[in-house]
Protein backbone atom coordinates (compact mmCIF):
# COMPACT_ATOMS: atom_id res chain seq x y z
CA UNK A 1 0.00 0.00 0.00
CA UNK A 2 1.34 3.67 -0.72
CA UNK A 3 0.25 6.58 0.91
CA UNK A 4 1.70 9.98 -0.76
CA UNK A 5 3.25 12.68 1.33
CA UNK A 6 4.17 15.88 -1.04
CA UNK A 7 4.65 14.67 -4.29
CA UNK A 8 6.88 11.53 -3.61
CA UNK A 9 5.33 7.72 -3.23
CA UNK A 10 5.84 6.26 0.37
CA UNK A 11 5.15 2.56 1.28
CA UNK A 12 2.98 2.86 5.10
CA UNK A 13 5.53 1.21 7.09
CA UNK A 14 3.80 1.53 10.43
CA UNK A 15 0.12 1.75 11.37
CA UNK A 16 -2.02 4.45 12.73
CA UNK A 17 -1.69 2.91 15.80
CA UNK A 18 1.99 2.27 16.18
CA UNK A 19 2.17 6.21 14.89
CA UNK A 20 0.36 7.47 18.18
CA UNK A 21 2.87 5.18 20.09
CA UNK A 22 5.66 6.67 18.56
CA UNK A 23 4.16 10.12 19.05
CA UNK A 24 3.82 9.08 22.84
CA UNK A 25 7.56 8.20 23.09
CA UNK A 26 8.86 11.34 21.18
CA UNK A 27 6.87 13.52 24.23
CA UNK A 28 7.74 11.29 26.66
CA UNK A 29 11.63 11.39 25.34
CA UNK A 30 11.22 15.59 25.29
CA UNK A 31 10.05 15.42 29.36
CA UNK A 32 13.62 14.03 30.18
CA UNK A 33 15.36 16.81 29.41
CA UNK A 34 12.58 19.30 30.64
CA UNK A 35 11.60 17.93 34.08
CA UNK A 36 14.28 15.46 36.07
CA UNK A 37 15.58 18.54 37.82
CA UNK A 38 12.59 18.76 39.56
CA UNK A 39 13.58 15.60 41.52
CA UNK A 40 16.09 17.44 43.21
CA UNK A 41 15.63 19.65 46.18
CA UNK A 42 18.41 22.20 46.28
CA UNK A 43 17.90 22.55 49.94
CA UNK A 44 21.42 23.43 50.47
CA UNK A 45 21.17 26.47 48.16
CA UNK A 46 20.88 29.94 49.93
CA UNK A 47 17.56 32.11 49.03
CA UNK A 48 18.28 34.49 45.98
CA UNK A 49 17.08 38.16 45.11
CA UNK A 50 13.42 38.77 46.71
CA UNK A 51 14.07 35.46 48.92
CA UNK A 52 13.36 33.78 46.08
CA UNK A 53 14.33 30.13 46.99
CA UNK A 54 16.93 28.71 44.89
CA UNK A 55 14.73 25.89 42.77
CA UNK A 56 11.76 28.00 42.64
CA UNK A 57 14.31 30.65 41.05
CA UNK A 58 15.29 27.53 38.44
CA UNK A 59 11.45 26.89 38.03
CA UNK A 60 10.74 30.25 37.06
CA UNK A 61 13.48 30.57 34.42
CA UNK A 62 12.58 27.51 32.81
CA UNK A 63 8.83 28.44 32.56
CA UNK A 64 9.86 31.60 31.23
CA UNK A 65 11.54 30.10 28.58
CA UNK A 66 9.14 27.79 27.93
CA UNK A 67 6.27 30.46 28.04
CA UNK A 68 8.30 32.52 25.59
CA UNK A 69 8.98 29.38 23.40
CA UNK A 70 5.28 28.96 23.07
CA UNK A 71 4.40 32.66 22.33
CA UNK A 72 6.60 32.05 19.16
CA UNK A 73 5.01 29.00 18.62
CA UNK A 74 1.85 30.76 17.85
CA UNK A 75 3.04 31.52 14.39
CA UNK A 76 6.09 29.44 14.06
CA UNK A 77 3.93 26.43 14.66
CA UNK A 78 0.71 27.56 13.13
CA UNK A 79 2.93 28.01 9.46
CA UNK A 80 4.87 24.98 9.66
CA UNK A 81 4.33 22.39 7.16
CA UNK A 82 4.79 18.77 6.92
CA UNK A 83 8.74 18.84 5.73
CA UNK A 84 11.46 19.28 8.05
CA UNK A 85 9.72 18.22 11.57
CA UNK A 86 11.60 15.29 13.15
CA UNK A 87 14.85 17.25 12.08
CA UNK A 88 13.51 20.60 14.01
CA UNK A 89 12.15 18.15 16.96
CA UNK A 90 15.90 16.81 17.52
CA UNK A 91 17.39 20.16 16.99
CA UNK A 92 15.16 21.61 19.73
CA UNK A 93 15.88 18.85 22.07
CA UNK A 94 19.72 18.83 20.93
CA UNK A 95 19.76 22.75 22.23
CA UNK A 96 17.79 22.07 25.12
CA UNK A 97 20.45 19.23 26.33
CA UNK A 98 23.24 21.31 26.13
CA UNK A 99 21.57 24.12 28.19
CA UNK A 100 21.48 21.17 30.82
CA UNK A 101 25.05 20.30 30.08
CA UNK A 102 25.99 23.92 30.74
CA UNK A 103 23.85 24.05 33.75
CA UNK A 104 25.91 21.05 35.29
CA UNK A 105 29.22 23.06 34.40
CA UNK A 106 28.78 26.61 35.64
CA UNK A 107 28.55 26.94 39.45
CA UNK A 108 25.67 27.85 41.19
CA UNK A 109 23.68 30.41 40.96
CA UNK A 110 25.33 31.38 37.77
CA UNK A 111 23.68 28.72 36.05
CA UNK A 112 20.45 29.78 36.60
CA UNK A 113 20.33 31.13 33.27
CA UNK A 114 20.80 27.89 31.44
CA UNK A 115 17.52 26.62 33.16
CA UNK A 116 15.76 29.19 30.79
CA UNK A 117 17.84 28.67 27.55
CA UNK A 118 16.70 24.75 28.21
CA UNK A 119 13.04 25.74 28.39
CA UNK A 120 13.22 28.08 24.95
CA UNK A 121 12.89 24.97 22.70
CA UNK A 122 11.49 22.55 24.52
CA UNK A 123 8.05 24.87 23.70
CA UNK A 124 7.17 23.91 20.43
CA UNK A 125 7.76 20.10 20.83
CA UNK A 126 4.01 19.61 21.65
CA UNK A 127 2.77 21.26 18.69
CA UNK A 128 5.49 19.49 16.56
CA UNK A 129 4.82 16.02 17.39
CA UNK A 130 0.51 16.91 17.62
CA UNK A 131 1.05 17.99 13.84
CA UNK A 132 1.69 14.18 12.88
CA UNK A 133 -1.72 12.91 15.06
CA UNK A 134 -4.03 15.50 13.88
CA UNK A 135 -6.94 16.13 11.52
CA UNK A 136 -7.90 12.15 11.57
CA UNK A 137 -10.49 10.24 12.53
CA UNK A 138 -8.71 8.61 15.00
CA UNK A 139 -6.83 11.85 16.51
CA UNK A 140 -8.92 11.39 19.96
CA UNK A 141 -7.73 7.99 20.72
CA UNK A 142 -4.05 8.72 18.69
CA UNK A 143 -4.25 12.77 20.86
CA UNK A 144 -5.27 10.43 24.30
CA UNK A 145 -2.36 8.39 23.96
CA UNK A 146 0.12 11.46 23.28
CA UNK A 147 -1.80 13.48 25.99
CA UNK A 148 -1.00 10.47 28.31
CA UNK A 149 3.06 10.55 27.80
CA UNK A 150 2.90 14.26 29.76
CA UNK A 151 0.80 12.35 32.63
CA UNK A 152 3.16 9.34 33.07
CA UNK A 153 6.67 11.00 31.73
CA UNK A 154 7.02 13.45 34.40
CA UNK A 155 6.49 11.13 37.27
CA UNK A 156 8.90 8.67 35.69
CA UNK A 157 11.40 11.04 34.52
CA UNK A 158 11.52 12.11 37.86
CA UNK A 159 11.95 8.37 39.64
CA UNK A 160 15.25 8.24 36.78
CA UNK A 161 16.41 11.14 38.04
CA UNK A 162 16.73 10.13 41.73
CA UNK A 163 18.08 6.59 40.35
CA UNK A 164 20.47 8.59 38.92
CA UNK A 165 21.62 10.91 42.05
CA UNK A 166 21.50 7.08 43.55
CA UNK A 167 24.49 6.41 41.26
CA UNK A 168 26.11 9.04 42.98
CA UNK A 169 25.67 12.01 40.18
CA UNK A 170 25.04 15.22 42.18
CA UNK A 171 21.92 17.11 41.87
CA UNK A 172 23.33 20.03 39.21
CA UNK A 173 24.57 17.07 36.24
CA UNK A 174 21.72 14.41 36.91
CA UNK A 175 19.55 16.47 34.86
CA UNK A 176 21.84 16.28 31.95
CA UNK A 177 22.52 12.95 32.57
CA UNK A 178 18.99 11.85 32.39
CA UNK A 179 18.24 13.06 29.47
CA UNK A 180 21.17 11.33 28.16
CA UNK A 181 19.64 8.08 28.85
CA UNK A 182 16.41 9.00 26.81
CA UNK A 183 18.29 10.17 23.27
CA UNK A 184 17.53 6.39 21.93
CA UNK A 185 13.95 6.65 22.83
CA UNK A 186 13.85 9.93 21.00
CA UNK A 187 15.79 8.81 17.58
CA UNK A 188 13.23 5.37 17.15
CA UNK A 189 10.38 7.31 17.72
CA UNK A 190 11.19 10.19 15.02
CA UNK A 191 12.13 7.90 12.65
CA UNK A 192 8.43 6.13 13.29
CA UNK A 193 6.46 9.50 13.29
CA UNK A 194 8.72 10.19 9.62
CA UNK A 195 6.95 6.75 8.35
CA UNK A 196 2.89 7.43 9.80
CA UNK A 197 0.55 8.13 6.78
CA UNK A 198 -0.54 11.46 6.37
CA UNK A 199 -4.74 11.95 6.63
CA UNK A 200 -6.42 10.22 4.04
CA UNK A 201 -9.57 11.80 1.96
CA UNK A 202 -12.29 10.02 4.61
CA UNK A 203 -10.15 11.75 7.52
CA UNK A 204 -10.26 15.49 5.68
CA UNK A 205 -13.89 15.14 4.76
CA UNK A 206 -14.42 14.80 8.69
CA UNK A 207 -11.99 16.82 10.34
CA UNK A 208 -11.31 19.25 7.09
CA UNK A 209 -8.02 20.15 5.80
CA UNK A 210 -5.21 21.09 7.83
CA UNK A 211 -2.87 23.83 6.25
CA UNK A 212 -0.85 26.00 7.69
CA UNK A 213 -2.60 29.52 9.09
CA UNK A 214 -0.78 33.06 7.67
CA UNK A 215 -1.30 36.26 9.78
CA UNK A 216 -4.54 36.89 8.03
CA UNK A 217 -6.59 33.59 8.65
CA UNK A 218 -5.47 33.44 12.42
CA UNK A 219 -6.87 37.16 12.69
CA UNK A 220 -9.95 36.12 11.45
CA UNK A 221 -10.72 32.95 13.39
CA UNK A 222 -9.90 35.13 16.74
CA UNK A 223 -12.71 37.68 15.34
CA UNK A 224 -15.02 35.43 14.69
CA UNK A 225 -14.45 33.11 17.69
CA UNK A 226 -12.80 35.48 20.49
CA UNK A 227 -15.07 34.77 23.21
CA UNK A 228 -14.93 31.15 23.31
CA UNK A 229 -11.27 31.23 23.14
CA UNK A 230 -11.19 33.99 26.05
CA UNK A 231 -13.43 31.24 28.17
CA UNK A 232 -11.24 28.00 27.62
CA UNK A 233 -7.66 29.76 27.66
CA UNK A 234 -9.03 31.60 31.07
CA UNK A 235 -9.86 28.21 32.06
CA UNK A 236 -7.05 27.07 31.16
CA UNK A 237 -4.32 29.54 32.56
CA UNK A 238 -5.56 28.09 35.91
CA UNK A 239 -5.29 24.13 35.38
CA UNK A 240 -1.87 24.65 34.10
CA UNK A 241 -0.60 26.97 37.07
CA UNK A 242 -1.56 24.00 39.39
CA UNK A 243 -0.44 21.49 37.04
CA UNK A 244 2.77 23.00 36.94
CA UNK A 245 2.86 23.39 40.76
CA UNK A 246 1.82 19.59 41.75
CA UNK A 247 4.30 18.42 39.18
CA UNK A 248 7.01 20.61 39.86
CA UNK A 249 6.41 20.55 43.73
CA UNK A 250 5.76 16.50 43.92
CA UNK A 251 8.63 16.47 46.20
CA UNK A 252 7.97 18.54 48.42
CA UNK A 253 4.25 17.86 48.56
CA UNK A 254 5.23 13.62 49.07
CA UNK A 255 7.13 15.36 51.85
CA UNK A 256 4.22 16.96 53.17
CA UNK A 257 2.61 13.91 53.17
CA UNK A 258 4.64 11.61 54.97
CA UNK A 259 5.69 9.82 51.96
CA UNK A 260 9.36 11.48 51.37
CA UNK A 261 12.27 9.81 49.55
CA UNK A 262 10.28 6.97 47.36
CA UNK A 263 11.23 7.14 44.34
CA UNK A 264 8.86 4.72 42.93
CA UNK A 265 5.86 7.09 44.15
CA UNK A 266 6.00 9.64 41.77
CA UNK A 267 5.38 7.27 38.65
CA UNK A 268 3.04 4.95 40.60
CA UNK A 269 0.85 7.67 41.56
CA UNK A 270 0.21 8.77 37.86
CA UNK A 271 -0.39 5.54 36.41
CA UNK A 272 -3.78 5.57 37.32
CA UNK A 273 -4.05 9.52 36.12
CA UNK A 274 -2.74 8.42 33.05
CA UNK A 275 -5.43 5.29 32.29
CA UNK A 276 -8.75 7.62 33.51
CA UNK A 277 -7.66 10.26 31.29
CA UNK A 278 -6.85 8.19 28.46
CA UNK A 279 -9.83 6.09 28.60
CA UNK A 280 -12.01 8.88 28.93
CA UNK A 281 -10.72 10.86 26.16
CA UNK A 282 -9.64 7.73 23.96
CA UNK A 283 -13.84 6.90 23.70
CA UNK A 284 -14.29 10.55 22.16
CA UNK A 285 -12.65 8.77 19.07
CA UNK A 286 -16.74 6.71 19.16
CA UNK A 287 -18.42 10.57 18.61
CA UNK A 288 -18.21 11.28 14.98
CA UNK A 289 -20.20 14.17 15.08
CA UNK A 290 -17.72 17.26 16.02
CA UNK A 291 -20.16 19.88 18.30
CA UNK A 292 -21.33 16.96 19.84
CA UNK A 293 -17.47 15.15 20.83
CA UNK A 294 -16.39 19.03 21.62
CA UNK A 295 -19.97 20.03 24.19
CA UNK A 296 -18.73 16.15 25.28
CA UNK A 297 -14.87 17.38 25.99
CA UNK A 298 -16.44 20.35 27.77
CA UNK A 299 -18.47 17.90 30.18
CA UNK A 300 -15.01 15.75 30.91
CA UNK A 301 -13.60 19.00 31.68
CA UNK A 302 -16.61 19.81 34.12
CA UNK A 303 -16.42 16.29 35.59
CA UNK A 304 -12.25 16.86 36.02
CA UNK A 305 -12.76 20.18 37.87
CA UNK A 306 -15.41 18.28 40.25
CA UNK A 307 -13.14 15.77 41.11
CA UNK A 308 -10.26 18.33 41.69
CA UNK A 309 -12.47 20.32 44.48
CA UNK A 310 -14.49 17.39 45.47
CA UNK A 311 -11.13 14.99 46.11
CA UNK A 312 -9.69 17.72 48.08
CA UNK A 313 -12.67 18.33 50.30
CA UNK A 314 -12.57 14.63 51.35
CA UNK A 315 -8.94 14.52 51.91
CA UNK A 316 -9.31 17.47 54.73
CA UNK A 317 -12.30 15.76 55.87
CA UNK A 318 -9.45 12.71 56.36
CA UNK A 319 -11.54 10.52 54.35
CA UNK A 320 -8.55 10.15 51.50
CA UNK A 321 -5.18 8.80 52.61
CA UNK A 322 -2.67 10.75 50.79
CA UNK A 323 -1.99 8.53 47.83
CA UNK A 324 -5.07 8.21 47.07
CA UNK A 325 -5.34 12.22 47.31
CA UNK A 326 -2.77 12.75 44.46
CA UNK A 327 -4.50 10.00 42.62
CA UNK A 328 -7.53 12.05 42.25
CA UNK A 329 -6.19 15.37 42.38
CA UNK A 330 -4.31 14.13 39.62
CA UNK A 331 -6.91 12.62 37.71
CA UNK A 332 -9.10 15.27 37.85
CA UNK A 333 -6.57 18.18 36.52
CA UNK A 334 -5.58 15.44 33.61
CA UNK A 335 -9.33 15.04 32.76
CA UNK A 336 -9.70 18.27 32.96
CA UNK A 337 -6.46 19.97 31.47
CA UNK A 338 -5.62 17.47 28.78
CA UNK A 339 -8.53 17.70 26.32
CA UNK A 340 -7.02 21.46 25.91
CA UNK A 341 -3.71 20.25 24.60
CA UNK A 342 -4.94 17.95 22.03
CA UNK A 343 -8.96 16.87 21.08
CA UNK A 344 -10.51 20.04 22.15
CA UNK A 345 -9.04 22.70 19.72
CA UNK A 346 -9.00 19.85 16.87
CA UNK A 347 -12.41 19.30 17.04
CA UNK A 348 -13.47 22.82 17.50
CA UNK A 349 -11.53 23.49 13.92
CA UNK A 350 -13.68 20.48 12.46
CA UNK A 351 -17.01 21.99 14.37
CA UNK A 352 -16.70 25.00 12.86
CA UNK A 353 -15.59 23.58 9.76
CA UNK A 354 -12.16 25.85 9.48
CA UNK A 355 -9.29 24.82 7.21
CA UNK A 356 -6.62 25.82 9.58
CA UNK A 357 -4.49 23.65 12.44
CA UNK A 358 -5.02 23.28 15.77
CA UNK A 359 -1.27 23.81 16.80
CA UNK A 360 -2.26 27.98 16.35
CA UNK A 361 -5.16 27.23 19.19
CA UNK A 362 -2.89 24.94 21.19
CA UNK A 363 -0.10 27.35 21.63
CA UNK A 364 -2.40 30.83 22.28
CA UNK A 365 -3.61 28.44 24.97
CA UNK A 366 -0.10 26.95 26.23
CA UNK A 367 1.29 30.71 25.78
CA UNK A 368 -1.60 32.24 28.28
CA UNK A 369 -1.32 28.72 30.70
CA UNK A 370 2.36 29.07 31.28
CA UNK A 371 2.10 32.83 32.57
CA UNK A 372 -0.10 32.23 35.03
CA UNK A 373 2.31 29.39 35.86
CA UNK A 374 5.12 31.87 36.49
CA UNK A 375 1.99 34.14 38.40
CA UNK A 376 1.38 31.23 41.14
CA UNK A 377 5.35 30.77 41.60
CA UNK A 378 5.88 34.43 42.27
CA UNK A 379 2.73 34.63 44.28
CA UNK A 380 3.80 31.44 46.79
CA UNK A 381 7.12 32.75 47.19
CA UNK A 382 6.71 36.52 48.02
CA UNK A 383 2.53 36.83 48.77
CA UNK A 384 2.36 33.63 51.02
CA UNK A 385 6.14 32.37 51.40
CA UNK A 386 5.26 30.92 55.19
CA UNK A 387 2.38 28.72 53.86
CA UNK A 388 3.46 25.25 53.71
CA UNK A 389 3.49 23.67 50.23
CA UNK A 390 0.12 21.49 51.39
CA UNK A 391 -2.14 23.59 52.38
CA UNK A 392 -1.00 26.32 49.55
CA UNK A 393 -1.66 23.27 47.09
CA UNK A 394 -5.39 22.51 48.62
CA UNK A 395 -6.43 26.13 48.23
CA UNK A 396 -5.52 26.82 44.87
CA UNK A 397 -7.05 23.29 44.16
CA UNK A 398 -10.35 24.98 45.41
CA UNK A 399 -10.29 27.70 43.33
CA UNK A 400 -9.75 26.04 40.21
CA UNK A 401 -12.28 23.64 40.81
CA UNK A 402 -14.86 26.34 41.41
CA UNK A 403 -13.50 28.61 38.52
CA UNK A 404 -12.63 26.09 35.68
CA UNK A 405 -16.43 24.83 36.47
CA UNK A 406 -17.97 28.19 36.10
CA UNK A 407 -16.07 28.98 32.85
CA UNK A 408 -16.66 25.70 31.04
CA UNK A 409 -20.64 25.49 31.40
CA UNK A 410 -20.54 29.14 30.14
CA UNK A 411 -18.16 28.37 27.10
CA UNK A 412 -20.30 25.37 26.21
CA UNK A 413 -23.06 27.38 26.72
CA UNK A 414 -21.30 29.72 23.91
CA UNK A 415 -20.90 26.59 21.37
CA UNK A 416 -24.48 25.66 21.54
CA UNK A 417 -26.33 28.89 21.53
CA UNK A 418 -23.78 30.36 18.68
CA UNK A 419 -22.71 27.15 16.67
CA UNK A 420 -25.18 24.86 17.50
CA UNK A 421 -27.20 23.41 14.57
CA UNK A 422 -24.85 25.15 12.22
CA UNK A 423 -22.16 23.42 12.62
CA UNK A 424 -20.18 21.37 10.09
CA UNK A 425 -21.16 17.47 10.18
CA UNK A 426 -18.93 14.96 9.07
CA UNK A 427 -20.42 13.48 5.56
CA UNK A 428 -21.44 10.20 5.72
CA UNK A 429 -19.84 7.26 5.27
């Protein structure tokens, strides 16, 4: 069988299937040389300028750099075509390693720095690999499985890493050192994404064409479509500030908890996260029609934000030991922050029947999530620096619960009130 990509004849070496694998281990390659750093404490580091603590210092550069990575990923990603992506993804990642390198090599805190030149590429990854999985029928159970590598690579990254400072590496080259170990991953699953088949005729007639957007078309789709957007990405900001803060905080917060210095406990505690999320976003792939699978994603969102507050309330009540706490703190934020980063924006292109890409949407999203993720860092460290990491955790749990709730009923509200019965439906079969 040959599929054609551009102009020249390609045999399909791998199925759709082993594609989305592949496009899991690229992501899940890409969190080794973004996260293992977390592991690490830096308690022996002196407080910086503000009384900044030294990691949350490192946290903040890196976010910035990743923050800034994404707001030129709004056009660099929404323009990039088909050609040239597995070379830019190891490029990217090839920069990013030898921030981590440099970060290992210059003394503390001069190498602060470095922590931000490592986040600059890592940015447009996501949007990178998501260009191979979408625009298909099967991009909810093919975007599930990606979606799920950012669930279960951060906790296992992180259990490498302390193997690693096990080994005896010290906390400043264990980062670079880790991602070392993952550059094999990275290569096989490149050269597997280079080999999927590109969206057959069936899979543009549902999802419609994805191009790339110029100035010009993205202007126009944030005219038309401004208030929605302003709903999720408000939504949004807030799941990925306390995202960010339970994943980059684990530590501390296992600490909290009684449950310090196990390294197995931050990938066993997101295994489950991972399989609720996936399974619940994988059966969006059964929806064909589009405003029906996106009002859907907005109730999965709803439910995740439930969970979130509801999981919490129990926990204080002492009803929840404390693995099963993160558990379903954890699963709620994933049900609730993943469909964002994948199978919401691609079906909202295909509801409104757009030719476009969903990278644009992704990364206006990502852009607006990761400053409010710098926002909660600077606000815990110089509005509330004597509030321990657990409590801190539980009320900003609250208030995303209770906010992300409000603002998805009124965005779905938006869809079916504006869209609704005009909406594009896929043809039939």
């Amino acid at each position: 069988m040959f599929e054609r990509i551009g102009k020249a004849p390609r045999t399909t070496i791998v199925s759709l299937g082993a594609g989305a694998a592949a496009a899991f281990c690229a992501y899940f390659s890409m969190y080794a040389f973004r996260k293992p750093f977390a592991a690490a404490t830096f308690a022996d580091q002196p407080a910086l300028l503000l009384d900044l603590d030294y990691k949350t210092t490192l946290l903040i550069a890196q976010v910035l750099g990743y923050a800034l990575s994404k707001l030129i990923g709004i056009r660099m990603i929404a323009e990039f075509g088909r050609t040239g992506r597995a070379g830019a993804i190891l490029t990217l990642i090839g920069i990013s390693w030898l921030a981590l390198i440099l970060f290992g090599a210059v003394p503390a805190p001069w190498n602060i720095g470095f922590l931000f030149l490592n986040g600059l590429p890592l940015g447009m990854i996501w949007g990178l690999v998501f260009s191979y999985v979408e625009g298909r029928r099967a991009s909810e159970a093919m975007g599930a499985l990606l979606c799920a590598s950012f669930i279960l690579s951060s906790g296992v990254v992180k259990s490498v890493a302390i193997l690693v400072m096990d080994w005896g590496v010290g906390e400043f080259w264990m980062p670079a050192v880790t991602g070392a170990l993952f550059f094999p991953l990275l290569l096989l699953s490149l050269w597997l994404l280079e080999r999927m088949p590109p969206p057959d005729d069936r899979d543009i007639a549902e999802r419609t064409a994805r191009v790339p957007m110029r100035a010009r078309e993205r202007a126009s789709f944030l005219r038309n479509h401004g208030v929605a957007m302003l709903l999720l990405v408000s939504g949004y900001v807030l799941l990925t500030a306390i995202r960010d803060f339970r994943d980059n905080f684990a530590a501390e917060l296992w600490i909290a908890m009684g449950q310090g210095g196990i390294a197995s406990v931050f990938s066993t505690s997101e295994l489950p996260v991972m399989i609720v999320a996936l399974t619940a976003l994988g059966a969006l792939t059964l929806i064909r029609d589009n405003m029906r699978a996106l009002l859907a994603m907005h109730g999965i969102i709803l439910i995740g934000a439930l969970l979130l507050g509801l999981s919490t309330l129990a926990f204080q009540h002492g009803w929840l030991a404390p693995f099963s706490y993160m558990i379903l703190t954890g699963a709620g934020l994933y049900l609730a922050y993943t469909p964002f980063n994948a199978m919401l924006f691609d079906r909202m292109i295909a509801a409104l029947g757009h030719v476009g890409n969903a990278g644009f949407l992704i990364y206006i999203a990502d852009s607006s999530g990761y400053v409010g993720s710098v926002a909660l860092l600077l606000y815990r460290s110089l509005a509330a620096p004597s509030m321990d990491w657990l409590s801190f955790y539980i009320s900003c749990a609250y208030l995303t619960a209770i906010a992300v709730a409000v603002l998805t009923v009124c965005s779905a509200a938006w869809f079916h009130f504006h869209v609704g019965k005009h909406h594009v439906r896929p043809s039939a079969a």
